[in-house]
Each structure stands twice: as structure tokens, then as C-alpha cells.
Protein backbone atom coordinates (compact mmCIF):
# COMPACT_ATOMS: atom_id res chain seq x y z
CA UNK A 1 -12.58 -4.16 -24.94
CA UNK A 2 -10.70 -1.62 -22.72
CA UNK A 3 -12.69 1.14 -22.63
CA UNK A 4 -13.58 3.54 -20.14
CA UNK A 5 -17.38 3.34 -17.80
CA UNK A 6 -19.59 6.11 -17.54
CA UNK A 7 -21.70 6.26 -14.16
CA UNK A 8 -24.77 6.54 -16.06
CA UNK A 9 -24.53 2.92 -17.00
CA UNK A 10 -24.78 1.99 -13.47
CA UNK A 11 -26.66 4.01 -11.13
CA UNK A 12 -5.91 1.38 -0.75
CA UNK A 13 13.13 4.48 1.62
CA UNK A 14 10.95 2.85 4.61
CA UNK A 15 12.76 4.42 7.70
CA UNK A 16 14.18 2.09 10.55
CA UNK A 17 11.54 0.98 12.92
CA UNK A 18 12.57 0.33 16.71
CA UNK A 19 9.80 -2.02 17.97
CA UNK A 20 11.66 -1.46 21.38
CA UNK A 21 11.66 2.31 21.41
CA UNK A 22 9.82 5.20 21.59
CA UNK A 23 9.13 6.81 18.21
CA UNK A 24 9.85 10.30 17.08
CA UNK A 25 6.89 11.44 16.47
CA UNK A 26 4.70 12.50 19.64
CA UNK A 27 2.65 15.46 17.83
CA UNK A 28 -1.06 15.72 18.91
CA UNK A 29 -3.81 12.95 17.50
CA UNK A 30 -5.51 14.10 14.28
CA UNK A 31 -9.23 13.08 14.42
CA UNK A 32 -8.68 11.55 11.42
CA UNK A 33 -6.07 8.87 12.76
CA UNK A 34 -9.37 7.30 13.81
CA UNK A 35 -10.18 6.36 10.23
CA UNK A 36 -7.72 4.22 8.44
CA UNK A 37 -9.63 5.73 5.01
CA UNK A 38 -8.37 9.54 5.45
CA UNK A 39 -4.59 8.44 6.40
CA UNK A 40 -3.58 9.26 2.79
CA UNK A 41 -4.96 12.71 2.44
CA UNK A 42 -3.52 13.77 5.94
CA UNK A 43 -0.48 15.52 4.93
CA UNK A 44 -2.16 17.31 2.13
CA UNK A 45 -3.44 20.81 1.52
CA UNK A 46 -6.46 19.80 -0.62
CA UNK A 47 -10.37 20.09 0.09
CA UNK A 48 -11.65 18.09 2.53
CA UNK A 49 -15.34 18.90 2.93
CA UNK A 50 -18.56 18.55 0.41
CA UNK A 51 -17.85 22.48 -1.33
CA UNK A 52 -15.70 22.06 -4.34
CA UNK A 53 -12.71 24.13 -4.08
CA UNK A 54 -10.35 25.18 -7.05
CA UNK A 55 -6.61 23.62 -6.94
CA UNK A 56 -4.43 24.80 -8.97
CA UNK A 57 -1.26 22.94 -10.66
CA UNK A 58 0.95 23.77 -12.90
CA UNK A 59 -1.36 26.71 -14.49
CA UNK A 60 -4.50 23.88 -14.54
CA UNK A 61 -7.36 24.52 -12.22
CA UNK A 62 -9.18 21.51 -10.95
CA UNK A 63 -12.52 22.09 -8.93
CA UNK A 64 -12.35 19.24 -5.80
CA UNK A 65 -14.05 18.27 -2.73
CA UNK A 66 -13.52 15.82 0.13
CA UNK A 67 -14.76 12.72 -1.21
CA UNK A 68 -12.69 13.00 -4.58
CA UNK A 69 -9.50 14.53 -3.29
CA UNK A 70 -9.84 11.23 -0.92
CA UNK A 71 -10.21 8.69 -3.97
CA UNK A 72 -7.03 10.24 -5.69
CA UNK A 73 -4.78 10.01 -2.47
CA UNK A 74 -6.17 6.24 -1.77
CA UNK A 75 -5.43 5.34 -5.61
CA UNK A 76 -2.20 6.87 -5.64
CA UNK A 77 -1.12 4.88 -2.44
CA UNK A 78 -1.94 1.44 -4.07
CA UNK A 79 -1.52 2.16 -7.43
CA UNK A 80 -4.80 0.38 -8.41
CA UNK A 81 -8.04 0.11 -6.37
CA UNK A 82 -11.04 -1.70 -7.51
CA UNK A 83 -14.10 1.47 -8.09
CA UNK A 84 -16.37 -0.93 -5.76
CA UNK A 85 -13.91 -1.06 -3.51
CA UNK A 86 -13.88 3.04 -3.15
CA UNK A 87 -17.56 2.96 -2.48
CA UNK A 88 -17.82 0.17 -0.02
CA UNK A 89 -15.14 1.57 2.05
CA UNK A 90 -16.50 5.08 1.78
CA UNK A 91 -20.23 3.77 3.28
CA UNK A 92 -21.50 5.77 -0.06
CA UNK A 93 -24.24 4.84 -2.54
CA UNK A 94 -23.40 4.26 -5.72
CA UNK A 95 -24.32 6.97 -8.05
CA UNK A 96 -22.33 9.70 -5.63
CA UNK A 97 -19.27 7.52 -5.49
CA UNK A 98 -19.33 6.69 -8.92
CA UNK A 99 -19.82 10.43 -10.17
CA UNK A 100 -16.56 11.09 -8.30
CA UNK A 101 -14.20 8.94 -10.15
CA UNK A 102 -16.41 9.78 -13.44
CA UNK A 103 -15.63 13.38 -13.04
CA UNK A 104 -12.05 13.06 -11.75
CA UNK A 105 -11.75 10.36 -14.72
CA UNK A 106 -13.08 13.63 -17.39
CA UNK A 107 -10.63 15.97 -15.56
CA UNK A 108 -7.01 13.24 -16.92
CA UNK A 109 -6.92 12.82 -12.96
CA UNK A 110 -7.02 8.86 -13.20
CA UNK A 111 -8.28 6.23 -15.81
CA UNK A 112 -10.38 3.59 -15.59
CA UNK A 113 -9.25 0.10 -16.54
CA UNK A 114 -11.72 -2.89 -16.73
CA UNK A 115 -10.29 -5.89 -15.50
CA UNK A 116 -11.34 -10.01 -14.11
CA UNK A 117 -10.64 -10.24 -10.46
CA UNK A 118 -12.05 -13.41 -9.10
CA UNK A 119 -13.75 -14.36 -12.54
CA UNK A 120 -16.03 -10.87 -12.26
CA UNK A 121 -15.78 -8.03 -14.63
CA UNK A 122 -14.32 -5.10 -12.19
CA UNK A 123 -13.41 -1.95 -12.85
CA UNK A 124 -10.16 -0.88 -11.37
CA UNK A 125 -9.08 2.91 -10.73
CA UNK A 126 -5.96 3.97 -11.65
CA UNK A 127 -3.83 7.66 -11.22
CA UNK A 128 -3.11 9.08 -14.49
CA UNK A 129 0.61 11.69 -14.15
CA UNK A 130 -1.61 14.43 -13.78
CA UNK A 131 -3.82 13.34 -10.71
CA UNK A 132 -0.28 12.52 -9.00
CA UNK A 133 1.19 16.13 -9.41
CA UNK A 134 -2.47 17.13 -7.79
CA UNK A 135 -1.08 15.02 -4.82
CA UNK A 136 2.49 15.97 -4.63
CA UNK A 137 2.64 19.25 -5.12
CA UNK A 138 0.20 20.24 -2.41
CA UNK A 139 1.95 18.07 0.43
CA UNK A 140 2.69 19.68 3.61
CA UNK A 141 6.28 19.63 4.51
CA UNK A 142 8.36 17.57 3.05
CA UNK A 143 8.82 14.64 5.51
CA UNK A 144 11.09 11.47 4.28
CA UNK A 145 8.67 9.04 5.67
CA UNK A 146 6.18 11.04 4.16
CA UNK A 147 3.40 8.29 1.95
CA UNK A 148 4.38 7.57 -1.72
CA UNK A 149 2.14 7.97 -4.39
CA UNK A 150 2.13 6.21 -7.73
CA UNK A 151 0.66 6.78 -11.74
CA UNK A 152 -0.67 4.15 -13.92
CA UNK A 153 -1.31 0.67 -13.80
CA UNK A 154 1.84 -2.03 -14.16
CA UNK A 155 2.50 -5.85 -14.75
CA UNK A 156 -0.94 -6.25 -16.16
CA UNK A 157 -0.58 -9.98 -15.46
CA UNK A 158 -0.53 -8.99 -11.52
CA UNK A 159 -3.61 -6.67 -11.81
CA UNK A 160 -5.88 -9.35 -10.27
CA UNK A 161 -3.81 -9.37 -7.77
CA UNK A 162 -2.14 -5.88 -6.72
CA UNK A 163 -6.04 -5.02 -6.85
CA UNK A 164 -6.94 -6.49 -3.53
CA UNK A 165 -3.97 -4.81 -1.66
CA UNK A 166 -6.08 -1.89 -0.66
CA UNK A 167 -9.45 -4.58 0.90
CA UNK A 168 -6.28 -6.38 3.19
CA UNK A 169 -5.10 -3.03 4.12
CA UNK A 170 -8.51 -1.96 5.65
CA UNK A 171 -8.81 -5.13 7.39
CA UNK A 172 -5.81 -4.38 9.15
CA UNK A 173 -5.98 -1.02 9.68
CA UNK A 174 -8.94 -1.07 11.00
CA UNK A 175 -7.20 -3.53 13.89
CA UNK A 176 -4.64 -1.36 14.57
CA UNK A 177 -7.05 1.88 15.16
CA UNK A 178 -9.50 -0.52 17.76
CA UNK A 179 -5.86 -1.10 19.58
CA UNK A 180 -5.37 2.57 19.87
CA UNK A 181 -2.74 2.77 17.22
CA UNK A 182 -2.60 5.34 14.29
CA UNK A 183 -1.44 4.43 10.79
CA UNK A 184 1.52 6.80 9.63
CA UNK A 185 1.57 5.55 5.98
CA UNK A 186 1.75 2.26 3.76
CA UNK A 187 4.28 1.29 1.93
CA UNK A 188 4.18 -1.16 -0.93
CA UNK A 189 6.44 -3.98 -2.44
CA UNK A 190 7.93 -1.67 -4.98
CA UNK A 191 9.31 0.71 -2.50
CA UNK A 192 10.88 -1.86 -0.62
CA UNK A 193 12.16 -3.51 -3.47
CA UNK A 194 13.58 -0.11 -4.81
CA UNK A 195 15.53 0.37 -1.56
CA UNK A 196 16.64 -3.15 -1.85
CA UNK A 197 17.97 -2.69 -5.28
CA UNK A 198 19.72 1.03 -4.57
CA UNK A 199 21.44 -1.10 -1.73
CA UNK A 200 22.44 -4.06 -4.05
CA UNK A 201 23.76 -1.37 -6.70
CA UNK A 202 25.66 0.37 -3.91
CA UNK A 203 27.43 -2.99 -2.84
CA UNK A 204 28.30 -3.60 -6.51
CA UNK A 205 29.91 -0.04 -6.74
CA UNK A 206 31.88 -0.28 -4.07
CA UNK A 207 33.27 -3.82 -5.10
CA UNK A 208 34.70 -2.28 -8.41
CA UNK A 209 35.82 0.60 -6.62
CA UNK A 210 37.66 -1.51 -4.52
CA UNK A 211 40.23 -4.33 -5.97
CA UNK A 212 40.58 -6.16 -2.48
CA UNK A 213 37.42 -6.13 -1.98
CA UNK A 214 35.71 -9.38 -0.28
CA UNK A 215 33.82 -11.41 -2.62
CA UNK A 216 32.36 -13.87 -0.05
CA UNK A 217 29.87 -11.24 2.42
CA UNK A 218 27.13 -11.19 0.11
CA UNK A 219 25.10 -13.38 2.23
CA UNK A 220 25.45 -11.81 5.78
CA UNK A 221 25.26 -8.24 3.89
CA UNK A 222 21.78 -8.79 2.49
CA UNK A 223 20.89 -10.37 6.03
CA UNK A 224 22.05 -7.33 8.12
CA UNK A 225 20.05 -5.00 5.48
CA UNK A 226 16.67 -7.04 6.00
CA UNK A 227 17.29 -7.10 9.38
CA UNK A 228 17.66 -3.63 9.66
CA UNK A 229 14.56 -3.35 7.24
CA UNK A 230 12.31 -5.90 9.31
CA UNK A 231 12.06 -8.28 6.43
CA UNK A 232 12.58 -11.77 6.79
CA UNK A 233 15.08 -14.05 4.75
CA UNK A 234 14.22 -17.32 4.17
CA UNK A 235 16.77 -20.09 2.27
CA UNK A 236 19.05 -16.90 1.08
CA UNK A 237 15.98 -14.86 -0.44
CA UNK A 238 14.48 -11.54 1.15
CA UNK A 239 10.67 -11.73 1.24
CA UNK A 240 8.50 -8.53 0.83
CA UNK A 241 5.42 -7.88 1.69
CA UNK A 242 2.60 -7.06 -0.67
CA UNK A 243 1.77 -4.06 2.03
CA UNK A 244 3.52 -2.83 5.05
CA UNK A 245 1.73 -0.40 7.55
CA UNK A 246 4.07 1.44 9.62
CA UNK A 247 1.50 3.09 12.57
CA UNK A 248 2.54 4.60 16.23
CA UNK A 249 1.52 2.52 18.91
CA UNK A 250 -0.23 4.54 22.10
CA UNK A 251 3.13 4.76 23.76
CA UNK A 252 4.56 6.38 20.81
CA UNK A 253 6.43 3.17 20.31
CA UNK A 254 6.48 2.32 16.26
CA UNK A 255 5.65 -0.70 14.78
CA UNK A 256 4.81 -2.38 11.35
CA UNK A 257 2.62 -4.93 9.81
CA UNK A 258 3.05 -6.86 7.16
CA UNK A 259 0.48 -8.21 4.57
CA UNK A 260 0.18 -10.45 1.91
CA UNK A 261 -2.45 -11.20 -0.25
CA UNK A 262 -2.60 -15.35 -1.16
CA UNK A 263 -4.30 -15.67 -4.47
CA UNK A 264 -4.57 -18.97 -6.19
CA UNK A 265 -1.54 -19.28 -7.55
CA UNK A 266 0.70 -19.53 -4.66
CA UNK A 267 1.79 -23.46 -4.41
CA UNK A 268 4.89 -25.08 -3.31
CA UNK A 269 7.93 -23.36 -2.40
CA UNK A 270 6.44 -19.22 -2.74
CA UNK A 271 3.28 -20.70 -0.40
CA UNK A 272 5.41 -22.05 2.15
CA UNK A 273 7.77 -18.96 2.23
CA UNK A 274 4.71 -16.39 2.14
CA UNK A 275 3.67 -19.35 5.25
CA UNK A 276 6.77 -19.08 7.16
CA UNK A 277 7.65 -15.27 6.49
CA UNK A 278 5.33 -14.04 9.49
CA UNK A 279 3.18 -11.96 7.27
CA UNK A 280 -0.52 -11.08 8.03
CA UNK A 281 -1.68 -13.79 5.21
CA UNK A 282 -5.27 -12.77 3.81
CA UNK A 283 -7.07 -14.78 1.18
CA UNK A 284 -7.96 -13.18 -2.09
CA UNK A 285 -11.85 -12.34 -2.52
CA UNK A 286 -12.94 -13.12 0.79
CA UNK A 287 -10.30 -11.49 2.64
CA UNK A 288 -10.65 -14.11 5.16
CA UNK A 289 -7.26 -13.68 7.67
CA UNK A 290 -5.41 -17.23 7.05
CA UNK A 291 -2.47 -16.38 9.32
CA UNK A 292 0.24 -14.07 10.43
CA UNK A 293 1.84 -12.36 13.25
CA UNK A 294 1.43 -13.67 16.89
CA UNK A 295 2.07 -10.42 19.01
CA UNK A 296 5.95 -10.78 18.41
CA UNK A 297 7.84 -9.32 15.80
CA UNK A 298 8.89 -11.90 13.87
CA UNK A 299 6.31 -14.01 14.84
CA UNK A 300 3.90 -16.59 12.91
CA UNK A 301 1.07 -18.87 13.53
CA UNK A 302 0.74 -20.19 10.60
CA UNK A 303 1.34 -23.66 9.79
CA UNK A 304 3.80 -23.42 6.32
CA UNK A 305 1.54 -26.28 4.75
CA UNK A 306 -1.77 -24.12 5.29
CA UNK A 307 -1.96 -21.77 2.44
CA UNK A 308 -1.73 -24.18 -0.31
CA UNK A 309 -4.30 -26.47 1.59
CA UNK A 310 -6.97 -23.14 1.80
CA UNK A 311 -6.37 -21.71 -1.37
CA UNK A 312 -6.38 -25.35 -3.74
């Protein structure tokens, strides 16, 4: 049942952000900042044009262009992304599109992993190890905010969903650029949960390193760290994003969104928190926008007893 497709069958540590400020960064606008599809191969010293060009890794040679060194990075920053998906969002037709992930799928650069999102059969792209060392060892610079890149496929049981991250993410993205904002990276619910976990691990440490230490902090602790992280705590509990786009507003000033993707299965108590968190809300499939910021950080106008009315 899991098997790989074959194109002939068938011819997508988060640094502070001061919403007040003006950000670091003031270097000139890439022409690409204008296309929320080539933010994840910016930083990279790989092909960009139609002429394959050899890249070499770790003694391999791989033989790349544009379009395919573009489907790795885009992968890699979402850890799955449905193969339709890649073509829609590339304006290709389907034969070219598909040839690309069939020939970076023959070179152990990703795997393909059929899947139901939505009740239809979908094929979902995935970075094998080898397609991420492509990426990361032909960055540029070594930035800490630099864009993360993950291998393989996890939580199969969240497949479904993780796959849609990458459809929200162009949605929004593609608001930001039309405001005259550029996109600096994406950063998923696994980072941010990592960070939130070295931090809880830290805390621990220095609580058996310490025999006085207070035992009754926890709570305003984890509030000034999601505070200082931009993530809103609701009844004691941190909520994360699905996706967070950190971009540079015209000013220079930097910002984030936040997105979540409501599938079917949020009810009750995780669809009113996901309803009051002030998250860009998008509904699964149709990507329809069901609510989210207001302008302010912080912001929501989204009535909490919405999502489970649009999504039963």
C-alpha cells in the first residue's frame, strides 16, 4: 500500500521580535522577497535557473536546477508538502513538476508517501537525510535566525494535517508581500516547542542545583517566556502555532504571524483556545480564512464559539 508514484502514471530558537522597533536587518530587497515561494532557497548557494548544475556533498554529485533545488528547500521547511501542492503553487503543468520530485525522489533526495487528506488519495513529499545535507551544507553564512529544515515524515496520525501547513502559509504570505512586507523565514510548532522544552529543562536544572530554590514561580516563569516569545497563554497552557512567519515590515520594523490550520477534529476546549489565541485560523481543504489577527498584536476577531460551528 505505501509505495512510491512514478510520473508516468500521471502525466511549504525563534529570535525576539520587537513589534515596536526597528529591526536589524536593513540590507537591500532581493527580487525574490516578492515571491513568498523562493523565501526558502534565498540563503542558499544552489542552482536557481532551468541548466542543471552539479552539487556536490559529501563526495556525492547531484545534477540540479531551479525548479528542484526549490521543491527540496520548500519540503524541508514544512517537513511534508502535498506533490499537488508543489505544482499549483509553482503555476507548472504537471508532467514538468512531477518529473522534478520523480527525479529528486531516484536521486534518495526525498520520498514519496501516499496519504488521505480530506478523504482523497494524495501524495505527500517528504526530505529523505540526504536531500537535507543538500540544503545545509550549501547555506550562506551561518545566521541564527537562519530557516530550519527538516527529514522525514512524523506522527503519521497528524499527516492529514501537518500537510496543509504549507497551502495556509501561501495564503498569508502572499498578504504580507501585497503590504510591502518580506518574509524572513517560517518557523514551525516543533521549533517552538523545542525552545520551550530547552527552557523547561533549564528551569528544572537550576531547581536541583539550587536547594532554596522557589517552588511556587512556575506559573509567572512560563508567562514571562511566552511573552517574550509572542505566544499566548491561555488557562496556564502556552499555545503554538501550527506556522509562524516572521517577515520585515517596510519600515524595517519586524513582525510575526501566526497560523493555524482547523481540521475537523478541533471541538470543545482545543477549538475555543485555537479561537481565543489570536492566530490567523484557516480551514482545512478550502483554506477559507475563519479568523485571526485584527492589526494588533495580540489581537483576535474571532468569536471563540466559531470554529467548532464552521468546521461540524
Amino acid at each position: 500500500m505505501d509505495r512510491d508514484f512514478d510520473p508516468r502514471d500521471d502525466e511549504r530558537e525563534r529570535p525576539g521580535i520587537d513589534r515596536g522597533g526597528r529591526g536589524a536587518s536593513s540590507r537591500p530587497r532581493d527580487p525574490r522577497d516578492r515571491d513568498p515561494r523562493e523565501v526558502f532557497t534565498r540563503d542558499l548557494s544552489l542552482p536557481r535557473g532551468a541548466t542543471r548544475e552539479r552539487v556536490t556533498v559529501g563526495g556525492e554529485h547531484y545534477f540540479l536546477r531551479g525548479s528542484e533545488v526549490r521543491t527540496l528547500a520548500t519540503v524541508g521547511a514544512f517537513r511534508v508538502v502535498p506533490a499537488e501542492d508543489l505544482r499549483q503553487a509553482a503555476g507548472m503543468r504537471a508532467r514538468p513538476a512531477q518529473e522534478d520530485i520523480y527525479r529528486l525522489r531516484q536521486a534518495g533526495l526525498v520520498r514519496t508517501l501516499p496519504h488521505i487528506v480530506g478523504h482523497r488519495r494524495t501524495t505527500l513529499v517528504a526530505l529523505t537525510e540526504r536531500g537535507r545535507d543538500v540544503l545545509e551544507s550549501h547555506r550562506l553564512g551561518r545566521e541564527p535566525e537562519r530557516q530550519a529544515f527538516y527529514a522525514g515524515a512524523v506522527k503519521p496520525r497528524e499527516l492529514a494535517h501537518d500537510s496543509q501547513a504549507y497551502r495556509a502559509y501561501l495564503h498569508a504570505a502572499e498578504r504580507v508581500v501585497l503590504d510591502g512586507g518580506r518574509v524572513r523565514r517560517v518557523v514551525l510548532d516543533y521549533e517552538l516547542k523545542g525552545a520551550y522544552q530547552r527552557f523547561l529543562q533549564g528551569r528544572n536544572r537550576a531547581r536541583r542545583n539550587e536547594r532554596d530554590a522557589p517552588v511556587d514561580d512556575s506559573v509567572d516563569r512560563v508567562a514571562d517566556w511566552a511573552r517574550a516569545h509572542h505566544l499566548p497563554v491561555l488557562d496556564d497552557h502556552v499555545q503554538f502555532p501550527d506556522v509562524r512567519i516572521e517577515y520585515e515590515h517596510p519600515d524595517g520594523r519586524l513582525d510575526v504571524e501566526d497560523l493555524e490550520v482547523m481540521t475537523p477534529h478541533y471541538r470543545g476546549a482545543l477549538a475555543a483556545a485555537k479561537a481565543r489565541s489570536g492566530f490567523s485560523c484557516y480551514r482545512s481543504g478550502s483554506m477559507a480564512r475563519i479568523g485571526g489577527r485584527s492589526g494588533r498584536a495580540g489581537g483576535s476577531s474571532f468569536d471563540p464559539g466559531l470554529a467548532e460551528d464552521l468546521l461540524s
